[in-house]
Protein backbone atom coordinates (compact mmCIF):
# COMPACT_ATOMS: atom_id res chain seq x y z
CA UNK A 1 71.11 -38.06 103.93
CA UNK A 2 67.66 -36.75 104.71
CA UNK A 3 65.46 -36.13 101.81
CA UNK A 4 63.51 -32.87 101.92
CA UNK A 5 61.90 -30.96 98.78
CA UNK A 6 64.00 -27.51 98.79
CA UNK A 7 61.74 -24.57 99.98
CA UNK A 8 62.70 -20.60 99.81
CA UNK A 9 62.18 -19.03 102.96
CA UNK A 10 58.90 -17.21 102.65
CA UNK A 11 57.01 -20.12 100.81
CA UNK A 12 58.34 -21.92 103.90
CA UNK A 13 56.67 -19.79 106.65
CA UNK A 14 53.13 -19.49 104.98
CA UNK A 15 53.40 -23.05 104.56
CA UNK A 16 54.61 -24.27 107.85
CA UNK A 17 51.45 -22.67 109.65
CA UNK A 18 49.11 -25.89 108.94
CA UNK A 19 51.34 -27.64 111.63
CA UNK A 20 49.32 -25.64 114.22
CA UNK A 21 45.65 -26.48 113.22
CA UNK A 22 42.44 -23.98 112.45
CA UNK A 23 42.87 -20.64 112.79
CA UNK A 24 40.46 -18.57 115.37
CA UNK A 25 37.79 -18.33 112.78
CA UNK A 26 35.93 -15.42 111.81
CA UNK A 27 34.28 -14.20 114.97
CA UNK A 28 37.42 -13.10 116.45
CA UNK A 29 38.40 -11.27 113.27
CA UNK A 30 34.91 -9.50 113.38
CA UNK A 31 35.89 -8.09 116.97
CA UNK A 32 38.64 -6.27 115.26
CA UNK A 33 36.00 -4.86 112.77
CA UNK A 34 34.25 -0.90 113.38
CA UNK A 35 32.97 0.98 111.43
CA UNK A 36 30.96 -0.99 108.65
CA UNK A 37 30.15 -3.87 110.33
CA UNK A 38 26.49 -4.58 110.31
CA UNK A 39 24.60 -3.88 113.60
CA UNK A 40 21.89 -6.25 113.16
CA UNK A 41 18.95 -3.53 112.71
CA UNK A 42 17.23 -2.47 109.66
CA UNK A 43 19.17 -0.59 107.07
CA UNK A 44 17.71 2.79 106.82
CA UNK A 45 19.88 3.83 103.92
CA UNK A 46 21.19 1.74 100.97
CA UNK A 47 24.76 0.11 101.38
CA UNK A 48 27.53 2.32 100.14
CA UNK A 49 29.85 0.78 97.34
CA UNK A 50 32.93 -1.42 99.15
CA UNK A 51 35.91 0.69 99.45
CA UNK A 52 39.17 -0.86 97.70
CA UNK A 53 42.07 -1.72 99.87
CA UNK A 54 45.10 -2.05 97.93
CA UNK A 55 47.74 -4.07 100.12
CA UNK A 56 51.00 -4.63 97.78
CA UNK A 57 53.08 -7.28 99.55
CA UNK A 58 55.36 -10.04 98.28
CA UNK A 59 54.24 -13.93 97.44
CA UNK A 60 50.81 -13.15 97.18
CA UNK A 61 49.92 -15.99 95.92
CA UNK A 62 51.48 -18.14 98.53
CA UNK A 63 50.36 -16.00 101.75
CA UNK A 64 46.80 -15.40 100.65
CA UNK A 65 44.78 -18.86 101.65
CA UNK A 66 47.40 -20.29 104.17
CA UNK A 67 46.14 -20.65 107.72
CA UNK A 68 48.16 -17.76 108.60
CA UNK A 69 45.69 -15.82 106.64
CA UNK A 70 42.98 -17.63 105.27
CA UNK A 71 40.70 -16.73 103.10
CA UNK A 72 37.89 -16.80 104.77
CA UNK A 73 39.38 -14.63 106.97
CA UNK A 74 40.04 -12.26 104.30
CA UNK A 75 36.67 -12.39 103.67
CA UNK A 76 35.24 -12.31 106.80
CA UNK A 77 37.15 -8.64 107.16
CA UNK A 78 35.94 -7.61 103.81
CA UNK A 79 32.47 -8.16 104.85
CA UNK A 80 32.60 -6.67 107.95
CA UNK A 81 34.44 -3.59 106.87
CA UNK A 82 32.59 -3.01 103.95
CA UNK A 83 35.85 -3.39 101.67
CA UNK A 84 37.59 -5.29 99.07
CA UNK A 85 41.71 -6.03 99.64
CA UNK A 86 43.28 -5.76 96.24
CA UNK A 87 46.19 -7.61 96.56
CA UNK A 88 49.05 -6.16 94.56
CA UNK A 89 52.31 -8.35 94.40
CA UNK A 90 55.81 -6.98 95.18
CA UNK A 91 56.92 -4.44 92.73
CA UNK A 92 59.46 -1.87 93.30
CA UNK A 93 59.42 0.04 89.92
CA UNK A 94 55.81 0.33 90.84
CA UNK A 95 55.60 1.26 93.46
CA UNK A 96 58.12 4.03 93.07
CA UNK A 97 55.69 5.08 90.19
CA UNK A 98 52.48 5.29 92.49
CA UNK A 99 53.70 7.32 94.93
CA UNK A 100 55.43 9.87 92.17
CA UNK A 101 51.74 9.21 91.15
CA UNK A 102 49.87 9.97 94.28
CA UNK A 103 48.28 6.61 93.57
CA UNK A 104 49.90 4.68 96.34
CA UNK A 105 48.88 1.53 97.97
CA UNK A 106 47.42 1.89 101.08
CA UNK A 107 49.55 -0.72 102.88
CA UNK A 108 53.04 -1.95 101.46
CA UNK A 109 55.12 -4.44 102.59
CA UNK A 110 59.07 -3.79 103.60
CA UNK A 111 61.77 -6.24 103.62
CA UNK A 112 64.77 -5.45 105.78
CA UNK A 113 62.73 -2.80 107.56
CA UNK A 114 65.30 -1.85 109.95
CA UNK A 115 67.69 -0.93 107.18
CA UNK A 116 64.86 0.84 105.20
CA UNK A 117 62.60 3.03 107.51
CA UNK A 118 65.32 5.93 107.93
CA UNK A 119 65.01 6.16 103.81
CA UNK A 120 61.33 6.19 103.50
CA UNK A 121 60.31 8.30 106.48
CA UNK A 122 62.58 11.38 105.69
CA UNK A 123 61.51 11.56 102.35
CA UNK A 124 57.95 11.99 103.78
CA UNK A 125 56.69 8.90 102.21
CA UNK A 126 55.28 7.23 105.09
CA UNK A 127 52.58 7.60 107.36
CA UNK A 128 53.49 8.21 111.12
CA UNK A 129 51.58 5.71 113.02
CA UNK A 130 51.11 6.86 116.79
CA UNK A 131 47.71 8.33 116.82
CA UNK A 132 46.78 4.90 115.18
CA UNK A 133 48.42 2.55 117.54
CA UNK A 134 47.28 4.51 120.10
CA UNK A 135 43.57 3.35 119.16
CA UNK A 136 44.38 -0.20 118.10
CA UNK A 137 42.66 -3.15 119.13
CA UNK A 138 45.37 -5.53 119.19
CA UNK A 139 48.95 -3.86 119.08
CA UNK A 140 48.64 -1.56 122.29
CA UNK A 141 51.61 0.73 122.34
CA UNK A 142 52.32 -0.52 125.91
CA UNK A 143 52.69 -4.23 124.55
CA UNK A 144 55.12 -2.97 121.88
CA UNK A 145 58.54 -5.04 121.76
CA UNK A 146 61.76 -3.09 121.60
CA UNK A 147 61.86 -4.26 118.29
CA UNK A 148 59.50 -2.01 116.99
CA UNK A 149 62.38 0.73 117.37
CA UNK A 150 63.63 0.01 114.55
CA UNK A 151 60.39 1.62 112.79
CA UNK A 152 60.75 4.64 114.62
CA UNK A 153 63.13 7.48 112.96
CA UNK A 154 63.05 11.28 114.26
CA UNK A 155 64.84 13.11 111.10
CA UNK A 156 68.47 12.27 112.73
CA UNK A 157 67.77 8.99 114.46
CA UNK A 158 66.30 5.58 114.51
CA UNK A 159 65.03 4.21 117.28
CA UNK A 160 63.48 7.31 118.33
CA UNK A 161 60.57 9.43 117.16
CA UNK A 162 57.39 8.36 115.58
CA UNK A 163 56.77 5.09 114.26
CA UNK A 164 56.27 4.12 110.55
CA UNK A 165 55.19 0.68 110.71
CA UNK A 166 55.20 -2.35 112.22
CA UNK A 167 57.58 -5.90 111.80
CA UNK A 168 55.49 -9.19 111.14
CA UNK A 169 58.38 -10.97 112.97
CA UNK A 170 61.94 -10.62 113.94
CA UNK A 171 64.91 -12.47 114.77
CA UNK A 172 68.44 -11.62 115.92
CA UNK A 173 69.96 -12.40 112.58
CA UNK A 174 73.66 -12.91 113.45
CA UNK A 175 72.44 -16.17 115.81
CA UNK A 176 74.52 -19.15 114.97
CA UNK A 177 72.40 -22.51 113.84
CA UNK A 178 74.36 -25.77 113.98
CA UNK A 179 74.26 -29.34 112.97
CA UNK A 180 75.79 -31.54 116.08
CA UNK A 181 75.62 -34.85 114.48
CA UNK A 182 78.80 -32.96 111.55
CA UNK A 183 80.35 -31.01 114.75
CA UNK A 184 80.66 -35.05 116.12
CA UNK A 185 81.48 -36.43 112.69
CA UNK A 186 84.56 -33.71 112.71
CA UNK A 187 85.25 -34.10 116.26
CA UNK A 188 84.97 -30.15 116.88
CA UNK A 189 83.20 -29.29 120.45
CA UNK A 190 79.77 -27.84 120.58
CA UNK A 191 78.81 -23.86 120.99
CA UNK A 192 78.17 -22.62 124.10
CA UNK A 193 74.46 -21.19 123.93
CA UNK A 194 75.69 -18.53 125.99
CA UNK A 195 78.86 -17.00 125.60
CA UNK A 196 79.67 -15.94 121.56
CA UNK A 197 82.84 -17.35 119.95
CA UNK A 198 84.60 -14.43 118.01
CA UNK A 199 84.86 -14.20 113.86
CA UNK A 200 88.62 -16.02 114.27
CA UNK A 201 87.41 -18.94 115.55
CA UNK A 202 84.27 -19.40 113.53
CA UNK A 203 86.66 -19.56 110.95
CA UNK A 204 88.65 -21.73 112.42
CA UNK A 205 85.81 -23.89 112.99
CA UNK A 206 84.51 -23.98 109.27
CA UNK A 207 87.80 -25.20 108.06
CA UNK A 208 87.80 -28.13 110.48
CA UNK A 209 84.19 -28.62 109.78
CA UNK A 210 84.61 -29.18 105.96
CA UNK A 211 85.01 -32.09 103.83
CA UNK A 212 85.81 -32.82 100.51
CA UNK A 213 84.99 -36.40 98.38
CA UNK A 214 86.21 -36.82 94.91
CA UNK A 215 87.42 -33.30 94.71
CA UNK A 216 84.37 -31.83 95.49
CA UNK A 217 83.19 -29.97 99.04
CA UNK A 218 80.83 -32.69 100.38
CA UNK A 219 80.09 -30.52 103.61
CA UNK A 220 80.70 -27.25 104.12
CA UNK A 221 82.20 -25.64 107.57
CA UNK A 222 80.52 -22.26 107.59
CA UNK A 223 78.36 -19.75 105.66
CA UNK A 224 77.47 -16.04 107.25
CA UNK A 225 75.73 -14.73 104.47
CA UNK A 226 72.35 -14.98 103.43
CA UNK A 227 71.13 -15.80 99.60
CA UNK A 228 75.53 -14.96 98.32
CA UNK A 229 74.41 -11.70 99.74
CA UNK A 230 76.47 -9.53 102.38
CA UNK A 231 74.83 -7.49 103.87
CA UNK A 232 75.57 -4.21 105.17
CA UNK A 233 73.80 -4.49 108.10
CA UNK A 234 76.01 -7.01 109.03
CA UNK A 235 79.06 -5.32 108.39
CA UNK A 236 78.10 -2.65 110.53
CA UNK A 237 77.50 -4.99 113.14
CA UNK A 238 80.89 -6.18 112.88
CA UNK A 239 82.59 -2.42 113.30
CA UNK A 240 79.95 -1.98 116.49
CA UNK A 241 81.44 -4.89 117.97
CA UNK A 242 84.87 -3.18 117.57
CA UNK A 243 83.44 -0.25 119.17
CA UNK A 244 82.98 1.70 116.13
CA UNK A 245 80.32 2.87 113.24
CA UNK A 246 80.29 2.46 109.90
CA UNK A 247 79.31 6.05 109.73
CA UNK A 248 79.65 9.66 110.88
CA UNK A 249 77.15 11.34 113.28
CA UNK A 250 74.50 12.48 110.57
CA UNK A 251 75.02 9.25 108.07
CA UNK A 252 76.39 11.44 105.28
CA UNK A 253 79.63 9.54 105.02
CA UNK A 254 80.05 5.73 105.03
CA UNK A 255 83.61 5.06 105.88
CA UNK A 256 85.36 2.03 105.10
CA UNK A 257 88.88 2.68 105.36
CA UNK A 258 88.78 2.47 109.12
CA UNK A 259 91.00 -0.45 111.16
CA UNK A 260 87.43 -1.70 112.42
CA UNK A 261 86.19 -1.96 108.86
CA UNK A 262 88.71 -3.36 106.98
CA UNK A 263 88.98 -5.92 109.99
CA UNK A 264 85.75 -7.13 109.05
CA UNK A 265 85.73 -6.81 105.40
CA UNK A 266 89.39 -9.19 105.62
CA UNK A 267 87.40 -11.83 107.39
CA UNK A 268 84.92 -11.91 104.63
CA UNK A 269 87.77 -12.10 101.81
CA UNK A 270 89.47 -14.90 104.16
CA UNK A 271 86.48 -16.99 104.44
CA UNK A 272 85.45 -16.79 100.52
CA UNK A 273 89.22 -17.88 100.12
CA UNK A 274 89.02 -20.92 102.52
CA UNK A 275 86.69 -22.90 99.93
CA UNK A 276 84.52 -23.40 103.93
CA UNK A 277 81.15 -22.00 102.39
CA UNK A 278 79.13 -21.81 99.23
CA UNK A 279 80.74 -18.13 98.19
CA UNK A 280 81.93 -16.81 95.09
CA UNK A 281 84.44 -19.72 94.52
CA UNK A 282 81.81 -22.47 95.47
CA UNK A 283 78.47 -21.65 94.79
CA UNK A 284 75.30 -22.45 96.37
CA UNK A 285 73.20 -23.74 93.18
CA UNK A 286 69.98 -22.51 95.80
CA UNK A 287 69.13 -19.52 96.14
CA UNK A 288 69.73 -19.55 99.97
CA UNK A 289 71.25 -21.86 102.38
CA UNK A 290 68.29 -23.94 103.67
CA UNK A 291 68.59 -27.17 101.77
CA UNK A 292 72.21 -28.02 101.82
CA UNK A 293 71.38 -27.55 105.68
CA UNK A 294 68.07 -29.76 105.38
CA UNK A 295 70.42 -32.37 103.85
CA UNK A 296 73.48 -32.28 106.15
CA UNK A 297 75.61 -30.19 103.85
CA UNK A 298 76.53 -26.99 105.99
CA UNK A 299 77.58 -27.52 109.72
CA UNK A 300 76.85 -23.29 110.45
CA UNK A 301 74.75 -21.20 109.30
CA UNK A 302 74.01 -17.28 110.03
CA UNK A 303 70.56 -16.91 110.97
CA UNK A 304 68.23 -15.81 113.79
CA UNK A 305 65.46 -17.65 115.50
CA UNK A 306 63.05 -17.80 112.47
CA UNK A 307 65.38 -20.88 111.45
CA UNK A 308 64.24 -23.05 114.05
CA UNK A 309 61.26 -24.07 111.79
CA UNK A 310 63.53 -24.65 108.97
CA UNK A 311 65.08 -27.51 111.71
CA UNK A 312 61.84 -28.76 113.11
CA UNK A 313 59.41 -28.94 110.17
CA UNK A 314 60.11 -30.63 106.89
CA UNK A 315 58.70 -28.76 103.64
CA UNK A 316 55.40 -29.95 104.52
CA UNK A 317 54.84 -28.65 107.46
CA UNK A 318 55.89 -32.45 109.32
CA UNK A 319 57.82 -32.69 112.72
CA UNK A 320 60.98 -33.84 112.41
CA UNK A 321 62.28 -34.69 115.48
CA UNK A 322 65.50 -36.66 114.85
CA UNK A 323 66.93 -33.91 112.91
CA UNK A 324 65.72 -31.07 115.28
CA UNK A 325 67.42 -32.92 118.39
CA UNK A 326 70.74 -32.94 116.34
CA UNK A 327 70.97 -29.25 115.70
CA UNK A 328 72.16 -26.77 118.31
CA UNK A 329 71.46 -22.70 118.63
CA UNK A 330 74.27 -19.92 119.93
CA UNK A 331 74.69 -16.58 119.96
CA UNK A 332 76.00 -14.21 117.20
CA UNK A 333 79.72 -14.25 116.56
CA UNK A 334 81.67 -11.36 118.10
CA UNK A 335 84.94 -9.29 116.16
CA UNK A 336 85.36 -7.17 119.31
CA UNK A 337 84.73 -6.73 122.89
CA UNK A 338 81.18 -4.76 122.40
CA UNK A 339 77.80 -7.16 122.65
CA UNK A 340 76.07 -6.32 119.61
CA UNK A 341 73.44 -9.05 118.33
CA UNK A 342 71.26 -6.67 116.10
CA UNK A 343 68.13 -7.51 114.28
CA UNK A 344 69.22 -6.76 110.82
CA UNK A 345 65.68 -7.17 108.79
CA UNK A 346 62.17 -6.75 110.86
CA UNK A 347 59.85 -7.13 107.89
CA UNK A 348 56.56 -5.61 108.16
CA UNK A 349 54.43 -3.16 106.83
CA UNK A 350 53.66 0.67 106.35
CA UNK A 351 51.17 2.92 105.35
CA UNK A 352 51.96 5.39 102.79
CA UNK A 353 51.52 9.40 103.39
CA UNK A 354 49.54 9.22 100.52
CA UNK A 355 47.72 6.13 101.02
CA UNK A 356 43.65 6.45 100.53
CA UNK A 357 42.14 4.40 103.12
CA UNK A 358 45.00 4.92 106.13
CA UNK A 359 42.13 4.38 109.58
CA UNK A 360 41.30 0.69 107.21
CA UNK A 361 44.94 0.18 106.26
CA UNK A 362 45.71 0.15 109.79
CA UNK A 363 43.16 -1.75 111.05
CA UNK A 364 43.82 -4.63 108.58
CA UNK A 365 47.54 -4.54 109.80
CA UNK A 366 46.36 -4.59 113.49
CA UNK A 367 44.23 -7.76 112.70
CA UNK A 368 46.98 -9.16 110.64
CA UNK A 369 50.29 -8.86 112.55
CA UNK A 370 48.61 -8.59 116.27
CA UNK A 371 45.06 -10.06 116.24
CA UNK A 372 44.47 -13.90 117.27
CA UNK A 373 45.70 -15.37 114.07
CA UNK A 374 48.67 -13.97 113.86
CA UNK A 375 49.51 -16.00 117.16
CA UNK A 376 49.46 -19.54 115.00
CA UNK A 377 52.71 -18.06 113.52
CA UNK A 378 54.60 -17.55 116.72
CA UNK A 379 53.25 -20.75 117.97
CA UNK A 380 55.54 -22.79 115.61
CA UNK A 381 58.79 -20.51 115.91
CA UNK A 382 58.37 -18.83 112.99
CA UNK A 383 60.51 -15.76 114.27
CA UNK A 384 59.94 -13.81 117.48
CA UNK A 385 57.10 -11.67 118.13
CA UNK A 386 56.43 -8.23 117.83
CA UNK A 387 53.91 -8.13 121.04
CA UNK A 388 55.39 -8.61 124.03
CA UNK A 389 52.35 -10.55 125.56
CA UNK A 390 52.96 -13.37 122.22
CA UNK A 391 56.03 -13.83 123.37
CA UNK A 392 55.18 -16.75 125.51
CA UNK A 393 53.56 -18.45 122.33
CA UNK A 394 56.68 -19.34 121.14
CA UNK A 395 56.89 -23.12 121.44
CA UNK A 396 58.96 -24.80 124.13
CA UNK A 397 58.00 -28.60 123.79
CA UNK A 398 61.18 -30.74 123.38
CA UNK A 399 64.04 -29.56 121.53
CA UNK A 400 62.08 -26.60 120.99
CA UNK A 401 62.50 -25.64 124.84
CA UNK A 402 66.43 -25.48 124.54
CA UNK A 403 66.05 -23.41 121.41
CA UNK A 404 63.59 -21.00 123.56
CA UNK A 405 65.83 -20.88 126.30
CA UNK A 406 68.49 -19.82 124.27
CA UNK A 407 66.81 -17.02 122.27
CA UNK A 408 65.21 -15.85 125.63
CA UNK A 409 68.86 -15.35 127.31
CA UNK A 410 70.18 -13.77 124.30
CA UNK A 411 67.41 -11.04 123.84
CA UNK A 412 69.23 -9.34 126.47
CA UNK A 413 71.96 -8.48 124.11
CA UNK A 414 69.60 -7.23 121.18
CA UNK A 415 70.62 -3.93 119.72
CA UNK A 416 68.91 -1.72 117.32
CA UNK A 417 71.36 -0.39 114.69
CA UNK A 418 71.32 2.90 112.80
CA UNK A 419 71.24 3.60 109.42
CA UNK A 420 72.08 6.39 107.11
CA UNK A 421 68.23 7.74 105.75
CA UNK A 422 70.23 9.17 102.14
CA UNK A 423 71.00 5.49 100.66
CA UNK A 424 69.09 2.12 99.97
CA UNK A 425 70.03 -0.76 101.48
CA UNK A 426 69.83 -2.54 98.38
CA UNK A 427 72.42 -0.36 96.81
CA UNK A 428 74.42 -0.30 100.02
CA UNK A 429 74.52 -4.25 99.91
CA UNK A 430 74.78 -4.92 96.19
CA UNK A 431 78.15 -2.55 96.49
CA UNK A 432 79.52 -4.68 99.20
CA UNK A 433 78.59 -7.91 98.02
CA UNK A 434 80.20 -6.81 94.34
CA UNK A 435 83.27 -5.62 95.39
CA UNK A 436 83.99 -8.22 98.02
CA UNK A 437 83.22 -10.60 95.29
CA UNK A 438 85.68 -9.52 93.57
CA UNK A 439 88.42 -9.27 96.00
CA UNK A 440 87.53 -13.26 97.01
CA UNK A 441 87.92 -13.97 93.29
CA UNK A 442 91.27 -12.03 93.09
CA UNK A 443 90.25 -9.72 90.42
CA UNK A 444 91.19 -6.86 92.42
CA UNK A 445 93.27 -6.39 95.97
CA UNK A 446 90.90 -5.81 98.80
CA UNK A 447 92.21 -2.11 99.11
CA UNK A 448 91.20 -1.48 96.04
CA UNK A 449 87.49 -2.99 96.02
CA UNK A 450 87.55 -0.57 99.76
CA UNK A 451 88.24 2.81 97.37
CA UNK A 452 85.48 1.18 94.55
CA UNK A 453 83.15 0.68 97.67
CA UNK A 454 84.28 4.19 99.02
CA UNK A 455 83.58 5.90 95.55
CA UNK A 456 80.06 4.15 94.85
CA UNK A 457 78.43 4.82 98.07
CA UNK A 458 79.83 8.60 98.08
CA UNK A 459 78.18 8.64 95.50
CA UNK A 460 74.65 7.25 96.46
CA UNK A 461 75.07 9.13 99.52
CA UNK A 462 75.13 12.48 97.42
CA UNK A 463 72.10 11.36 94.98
CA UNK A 464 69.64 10.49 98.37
CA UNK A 465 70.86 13.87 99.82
CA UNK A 466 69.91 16.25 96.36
CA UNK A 467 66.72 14.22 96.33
CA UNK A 468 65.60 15.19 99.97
CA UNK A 469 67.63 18.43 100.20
CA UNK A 470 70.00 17.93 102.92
């Protein structure tokens, strides 16, 4: 078994950056700079006080003094910009209270932005970002990825409209990562890295692929979820594949009572049931799935791209090259007949409407997610970027080339899924993930954890609506 310390994801992708060297340095960060930068003559007026930046993102402590963002760098844009970054960590109820305060940060970070911006922009809580992309020094609107659709929302849909934001990475999360060396152990052939198997075999394939010693699971076959968390995003993608939605045409009804639905809500009930994946009847004592995969544990797991440094850097940051050559990469699993391969997260940033310092806000985000450090990220696979141009960054030496050549085929099929701008995704996943618990556990029939899920999210669906007036 191969021995690597257990690492969450984040602390994993500020960490993994040292495998790339020094970062540009500060001159190219002071190119970025305007306004505030010194111009080398004599000061004819005394230096105004620095202006506070307040950036509230998540793992502060981690992220701030990695080479992805160094803190000289940090410095370096302080000093030239005449400002001070407060760094705030992660707080919902916080945040929540700042902008009911008009005391908002001026940047905030946003996980599962694709599942989020709908929410936040029709409320009138974000900033719309056009005029300043359209002035940007690094993230030219021209050089924007498709991606970036998800950050766009026009009142009725995403994908169009202005733009709110902008990801720090993406993936197509539904990508299938698996271990070769357990596919040869269980004699099971290899995914194509082409053409998607469907939900019925995956199953079929966990149940071959898992073992049991001493009346315990030793390995397990197959886990789609992320953290024990389904995710609504996913199911949706699951009813899009059967050539359906989740919801009606303005996202004031969720509905999942249809054939497509229950379809995909069975599967997940079927696989808690097979004992093939650390669920509700086996849990993962991690919070996510990346050690029992570092140690040969779990032959598949659900996840996009972003994984492939999970299989070609060890917790510090090492090459691992035996263990990357055994693991293969294919596309997202299919329930019906429609190519959908969605990017289901898209983390990133916004400004808030409120925000004080919005031109500065910006310009630190430009420097952060698009300026020349951000490329050491992309450079060790860290997730795909959201620049077209970076795109060739990605790294293609070795195993790393089939991985790239894999990803680069499937972005063809990426898809940007819509959601409903009257309901969190938090509450829309912590319903699912509840009730489907408790259908896998038997402590209700799955019809009947479809009405509770029917019920609940009528019901969040009519709060979001009172509080924006629709």
């Amino acid at each position: 078994m191969r021995s690597i310390s257990p690492i969450s994801r984040r602390t994993f992708l500020t960490r993994s950056a040292l495998a790339v060297g020094a970062v540009s340095g500060s001159s190219a960060l002071l190119a970025a700079c305007g306004p505030g930068a010194s111009s080398g003559g004599a000061a004819t007026t005394a230096p105004s006080a620095p202006v506070t930046l307040n950036v509230m993102q998540r793992h502060v402590q981690s992220l701030v003094g990695s080479p992805a963002l160094s803190k000289e760098n940090v410095i370096a844009f302080e000093k030239a910009n005449n400002c001070k970054i407060n760094w705030l960590e992660f707080d919902q109820v916080k945040l929540n209270a700042s902008l009911v305060a008009g005391d908002a940060p001026d940047l905030v970070r946003i996980e599962g932005a694709a599942a989020s911006i709908p929410y936040i922009a029709a409320r009138g809580l974000a900033e719309p970002l056009d005029d300043y992309f359209a002035k940007a020094t690094y993230a030219k609107t021209d050089d924007l990825a498709d991606i970036t659709k998800v950050y766009r929302y026009d009142g009725k849909q995403q994908g169009q409209g202005p733009i709110y934001g902008m990801p720090f990475d993406y993936s197509q999360d539904g990508m299938l990562w698996y271990n070769k060396k357990l596919f040869d152990q269980a004699k099971v052939p290899y995914l194509s890295d082409s053409d998607p198997i469907t939900y019925d075999q995956l199953l079929a394939m966990g149940k071959q692929l898992t073992t049991s010693q001493g009346g315990k699971i030793k390995v397990f076959g197959v886990d789609p979820c992320y953290g024990d968390v389904v995710f609504h995003a996913q199911l949706m993608q699951m009813i899009a594949q059967q050539g359906y939605s989740l919801w009606n045409s303005d996202f004031t009804k969720a509905d999942f009572t249809t054939p497509a639905a229950k379809k995909a809500l069975q599967w997940f009930v079927d696989w808690g049931q097979a004992h093939v994946g650390p669920g509700p009847l086996d849990p993962n004592p991690e919070s996510w799935d990346g050690p029992l995969y570092q140690e040969n544990r779990l032959a598949i797991v659900e996840y996009g791209y972003w994984f492939n440094g999970q299989v070609t850097l060890d917790a510090n940051a090492k090459p691992t090259p035996d263990f990357a050559a055994q693991q293969g990469f294919a596309p997202a699993p299919q329930m019906g007949t429609t190519r959908v391969d969605a990017c289901r997260s898209a983390t990133g940033m916004w400004i808030p409407k409120k925000a004080k310092n919005k031109e500065l806000a910006f310009k630190f985000l430009d420097f952060w997610y698009a300026g020349p450090q951000s490329q050491m990220h992309f450079k060790t696979g860290q997730g795909l970027p959201p620049l077209k141009s970076q795109l060739a960054l990605l790294p293609q030496d070795g195993i790393n080339k089939t991985f790239y050549d894999v990803q680069q085929k499937n972005l063809a099929n990426l898809s940007v899924l819509s959601f409903s701008p009257y309901v969190t995704a938090a509450a829309m996943d912590s319903v699912l993930t509840t009730n489907l618990n408790n259908a896998i556990k038997g402590q209700m029939a799955l019809n009947d954890a479809i009405a509770a899920m029917q019920k609940q999210v009528a019901d969040l669906i009519q709060q979001g609506r009172d509080q924006v007036g629709s």
